[in-house]
N, C-alpha and C. Protein backbone atom coordinates (compact mmCIF):
# COMPACT_ATOMS: atom_id res chain seq x y z
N UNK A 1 8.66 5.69 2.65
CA UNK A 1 9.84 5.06 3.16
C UNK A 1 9.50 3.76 3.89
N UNK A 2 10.21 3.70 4.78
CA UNK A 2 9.91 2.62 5.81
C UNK A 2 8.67 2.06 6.15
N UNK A 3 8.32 3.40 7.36
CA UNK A 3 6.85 3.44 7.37
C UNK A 3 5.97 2.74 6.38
N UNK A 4 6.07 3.03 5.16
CA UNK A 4 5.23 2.61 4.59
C UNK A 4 5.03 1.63 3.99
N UNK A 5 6.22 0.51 3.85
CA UNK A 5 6.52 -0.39 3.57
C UNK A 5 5.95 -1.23 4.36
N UNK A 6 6.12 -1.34 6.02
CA UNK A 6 5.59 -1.47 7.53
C UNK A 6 4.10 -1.67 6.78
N UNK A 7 3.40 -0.81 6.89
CA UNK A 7 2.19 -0.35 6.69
C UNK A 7 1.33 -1.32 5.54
N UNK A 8 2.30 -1.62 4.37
CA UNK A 8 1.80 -2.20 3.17
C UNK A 8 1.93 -3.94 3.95
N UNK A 9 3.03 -3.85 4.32
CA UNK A 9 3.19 -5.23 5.02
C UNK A 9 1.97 -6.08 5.82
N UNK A 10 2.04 -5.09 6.67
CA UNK A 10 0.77 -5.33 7.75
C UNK A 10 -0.46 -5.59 7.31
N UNK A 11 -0.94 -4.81 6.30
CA UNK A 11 -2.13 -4.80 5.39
C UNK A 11 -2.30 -5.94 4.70
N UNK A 12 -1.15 -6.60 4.23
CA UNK A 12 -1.02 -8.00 3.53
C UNK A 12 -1.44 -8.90 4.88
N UNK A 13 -0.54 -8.81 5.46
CA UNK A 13 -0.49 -10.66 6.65
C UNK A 13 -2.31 -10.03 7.30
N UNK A 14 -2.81 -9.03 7.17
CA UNK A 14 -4.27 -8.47 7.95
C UNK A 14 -5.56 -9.71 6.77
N UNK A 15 -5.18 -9.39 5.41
CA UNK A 15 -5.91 -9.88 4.77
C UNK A 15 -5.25 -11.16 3.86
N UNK A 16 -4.70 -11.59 4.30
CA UNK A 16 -4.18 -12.94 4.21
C UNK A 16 -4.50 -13.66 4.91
N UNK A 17 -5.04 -13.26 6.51
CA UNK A 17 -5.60 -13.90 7.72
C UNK A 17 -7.28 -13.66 7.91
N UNK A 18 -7.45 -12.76 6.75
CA UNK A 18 -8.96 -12.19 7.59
C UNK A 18 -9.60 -13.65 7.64
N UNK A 19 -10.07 -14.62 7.30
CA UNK A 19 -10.87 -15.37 7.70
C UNK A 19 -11.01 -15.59 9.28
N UNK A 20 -9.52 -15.71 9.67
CA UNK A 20 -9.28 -16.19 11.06
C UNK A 20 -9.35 -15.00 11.91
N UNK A 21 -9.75 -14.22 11.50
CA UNK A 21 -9.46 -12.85 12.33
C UNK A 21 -10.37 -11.92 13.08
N UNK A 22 -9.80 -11.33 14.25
CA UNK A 22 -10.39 -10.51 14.65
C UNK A 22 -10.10 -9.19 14.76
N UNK A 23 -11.04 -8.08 14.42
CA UNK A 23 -10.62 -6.81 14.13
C UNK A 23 -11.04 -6.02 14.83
N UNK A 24 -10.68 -4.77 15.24
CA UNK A 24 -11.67 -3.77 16.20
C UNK A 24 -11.06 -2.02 15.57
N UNK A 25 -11.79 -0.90 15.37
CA UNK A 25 -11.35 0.01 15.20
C UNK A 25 -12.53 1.28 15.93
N UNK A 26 -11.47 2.27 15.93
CA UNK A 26 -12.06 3.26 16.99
C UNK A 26 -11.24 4.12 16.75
N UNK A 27 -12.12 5.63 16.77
CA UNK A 27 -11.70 6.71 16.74
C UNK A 27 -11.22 7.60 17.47
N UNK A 28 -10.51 8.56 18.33
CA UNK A 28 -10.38 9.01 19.34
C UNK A 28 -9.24 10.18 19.20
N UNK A 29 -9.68 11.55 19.34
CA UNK A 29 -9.64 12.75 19.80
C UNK A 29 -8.42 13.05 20.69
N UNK A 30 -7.42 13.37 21.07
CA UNK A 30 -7.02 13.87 21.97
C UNK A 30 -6.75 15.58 22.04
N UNK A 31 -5.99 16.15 22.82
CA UNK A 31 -5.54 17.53 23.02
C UNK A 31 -4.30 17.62 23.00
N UNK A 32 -3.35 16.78 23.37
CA UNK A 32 -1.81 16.92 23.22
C UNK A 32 -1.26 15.68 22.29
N UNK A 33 0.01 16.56 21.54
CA UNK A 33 0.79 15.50 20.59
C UNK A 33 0.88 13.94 21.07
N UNK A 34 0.53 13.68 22.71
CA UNK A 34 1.21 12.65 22.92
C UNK A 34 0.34 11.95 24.26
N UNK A 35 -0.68 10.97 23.64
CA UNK A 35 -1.25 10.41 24.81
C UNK A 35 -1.93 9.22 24.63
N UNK A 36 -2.08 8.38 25.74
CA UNK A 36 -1.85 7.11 25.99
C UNK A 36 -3.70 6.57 25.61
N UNK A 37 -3.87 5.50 25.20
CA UNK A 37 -5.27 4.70 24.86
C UNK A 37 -5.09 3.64 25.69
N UNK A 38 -5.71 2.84 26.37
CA UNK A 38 -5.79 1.76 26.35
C UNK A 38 -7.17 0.93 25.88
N UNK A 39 -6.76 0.32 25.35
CA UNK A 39 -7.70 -0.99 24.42
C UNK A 39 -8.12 -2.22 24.72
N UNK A 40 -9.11 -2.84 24.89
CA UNK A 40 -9.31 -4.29 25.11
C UNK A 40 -9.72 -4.94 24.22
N UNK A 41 -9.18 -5.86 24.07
CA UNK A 41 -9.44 -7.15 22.72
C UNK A 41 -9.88 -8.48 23.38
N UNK A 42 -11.17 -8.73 23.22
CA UNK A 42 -11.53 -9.93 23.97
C UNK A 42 -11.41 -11.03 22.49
N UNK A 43 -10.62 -12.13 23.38
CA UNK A 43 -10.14 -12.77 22.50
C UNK A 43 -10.29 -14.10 23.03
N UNK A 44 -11.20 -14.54 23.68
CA UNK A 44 -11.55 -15.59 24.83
C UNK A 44 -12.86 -16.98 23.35
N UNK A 45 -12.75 -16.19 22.47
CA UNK A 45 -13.67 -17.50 21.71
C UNK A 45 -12.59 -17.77 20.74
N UNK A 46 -11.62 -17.23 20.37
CA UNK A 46 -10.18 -17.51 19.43
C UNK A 46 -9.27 -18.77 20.16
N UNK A 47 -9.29 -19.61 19.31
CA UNK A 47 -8.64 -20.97 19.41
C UNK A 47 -7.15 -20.70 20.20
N UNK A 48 -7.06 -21.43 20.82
CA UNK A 48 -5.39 -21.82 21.05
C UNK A 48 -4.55 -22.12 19.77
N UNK A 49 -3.28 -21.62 20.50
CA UNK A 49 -2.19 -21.23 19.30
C UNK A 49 -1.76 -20.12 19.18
N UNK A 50 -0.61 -20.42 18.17
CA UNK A 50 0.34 -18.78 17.81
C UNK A 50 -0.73 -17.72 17.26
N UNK A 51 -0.49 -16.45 17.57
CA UNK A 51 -1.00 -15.54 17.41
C UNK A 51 -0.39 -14.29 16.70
N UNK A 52 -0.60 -13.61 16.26
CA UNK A 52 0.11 -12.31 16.09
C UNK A 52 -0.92 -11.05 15.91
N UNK A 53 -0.73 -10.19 16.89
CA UNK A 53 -1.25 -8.88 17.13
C UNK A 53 -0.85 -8.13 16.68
N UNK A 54 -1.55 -7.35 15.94
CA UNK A 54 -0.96 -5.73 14.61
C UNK A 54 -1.65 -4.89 14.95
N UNK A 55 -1.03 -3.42 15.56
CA UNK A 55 -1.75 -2.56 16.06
C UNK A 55 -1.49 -1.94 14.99
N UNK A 56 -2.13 -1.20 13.99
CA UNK A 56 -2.22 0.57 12.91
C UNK A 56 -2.94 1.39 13.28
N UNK A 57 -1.90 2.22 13.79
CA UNK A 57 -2.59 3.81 14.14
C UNK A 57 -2.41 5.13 12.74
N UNK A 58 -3.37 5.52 12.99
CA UNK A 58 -3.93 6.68 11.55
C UNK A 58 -4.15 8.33 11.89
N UNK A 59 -2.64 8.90 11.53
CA UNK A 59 -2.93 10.32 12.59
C UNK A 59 -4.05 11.09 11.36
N UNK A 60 -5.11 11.12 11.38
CA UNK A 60 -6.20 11.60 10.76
C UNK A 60 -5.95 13.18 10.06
N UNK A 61 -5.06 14.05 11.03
CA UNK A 61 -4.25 15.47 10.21
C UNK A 61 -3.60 15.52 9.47
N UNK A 62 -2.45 14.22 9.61
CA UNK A 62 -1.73 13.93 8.70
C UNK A 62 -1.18 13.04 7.82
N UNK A 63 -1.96 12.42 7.90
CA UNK A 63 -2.50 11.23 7.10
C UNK A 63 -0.98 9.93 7.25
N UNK A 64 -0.46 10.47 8.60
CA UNK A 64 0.66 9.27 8.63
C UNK A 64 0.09 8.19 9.26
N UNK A 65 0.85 7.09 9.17
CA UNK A 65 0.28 6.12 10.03
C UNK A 65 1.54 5.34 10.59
N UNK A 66 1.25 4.66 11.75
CA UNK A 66 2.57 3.97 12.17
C UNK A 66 1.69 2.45 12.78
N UNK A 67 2.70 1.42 12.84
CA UNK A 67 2.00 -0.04 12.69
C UNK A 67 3.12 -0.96 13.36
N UNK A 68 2.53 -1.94 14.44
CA UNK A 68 3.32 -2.77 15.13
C UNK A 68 2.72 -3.95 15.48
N UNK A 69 3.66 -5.11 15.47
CA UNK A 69 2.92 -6.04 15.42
C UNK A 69 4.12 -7.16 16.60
N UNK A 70 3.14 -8.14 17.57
CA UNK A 70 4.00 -9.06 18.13
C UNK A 70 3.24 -10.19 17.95
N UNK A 71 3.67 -11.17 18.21
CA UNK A 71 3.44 -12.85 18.16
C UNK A 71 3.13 -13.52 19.59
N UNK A 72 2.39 -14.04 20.01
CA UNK A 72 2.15 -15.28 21.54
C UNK A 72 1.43 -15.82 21.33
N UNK A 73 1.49 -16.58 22.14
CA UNK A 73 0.50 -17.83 22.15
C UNK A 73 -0.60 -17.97 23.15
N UNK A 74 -1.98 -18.36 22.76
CA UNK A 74 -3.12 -17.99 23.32
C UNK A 74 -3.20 -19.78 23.83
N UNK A 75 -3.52 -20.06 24.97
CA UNK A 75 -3.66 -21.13 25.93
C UNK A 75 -5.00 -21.36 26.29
């Protein structure tokens, strides 16, 4: 459905950009349906200018995935 459309999307503008890009991935475990990561993206040698950030998460049990992405500008 949706999702996955999302998903195919993201995957395009990911490798449409890889030259310019920076990527990071990591695995991580929890115990309940519902809990919080926080992440750091050092992004301090990436040029000034518009940006856009795409987070894809991969529930590994069930092979869903969900994917979000915003736009700013790096100064």
């Amino acid at each position: 459905g949706l999702l996955n459309e999302l998903a195919k999307a993201v995957s395009f503008l990911v490798q449409a950009k890889k030259a310019e890009s920076v990527e990071m991935a990591f695995r991580s475990q929890g115990s309940a349906p519902w809990e919080q990561r926080y992440v750091q993206l050092d992004m301090s040698n990436c040029p000034p200018g518009r940006t856009e950030l795409v987070v894809t998460v991969t529930d590994h049990n069930s092979g869903q995935r969900a994917a979000a992405a915003t736009s700013f500008v790096l100064e």
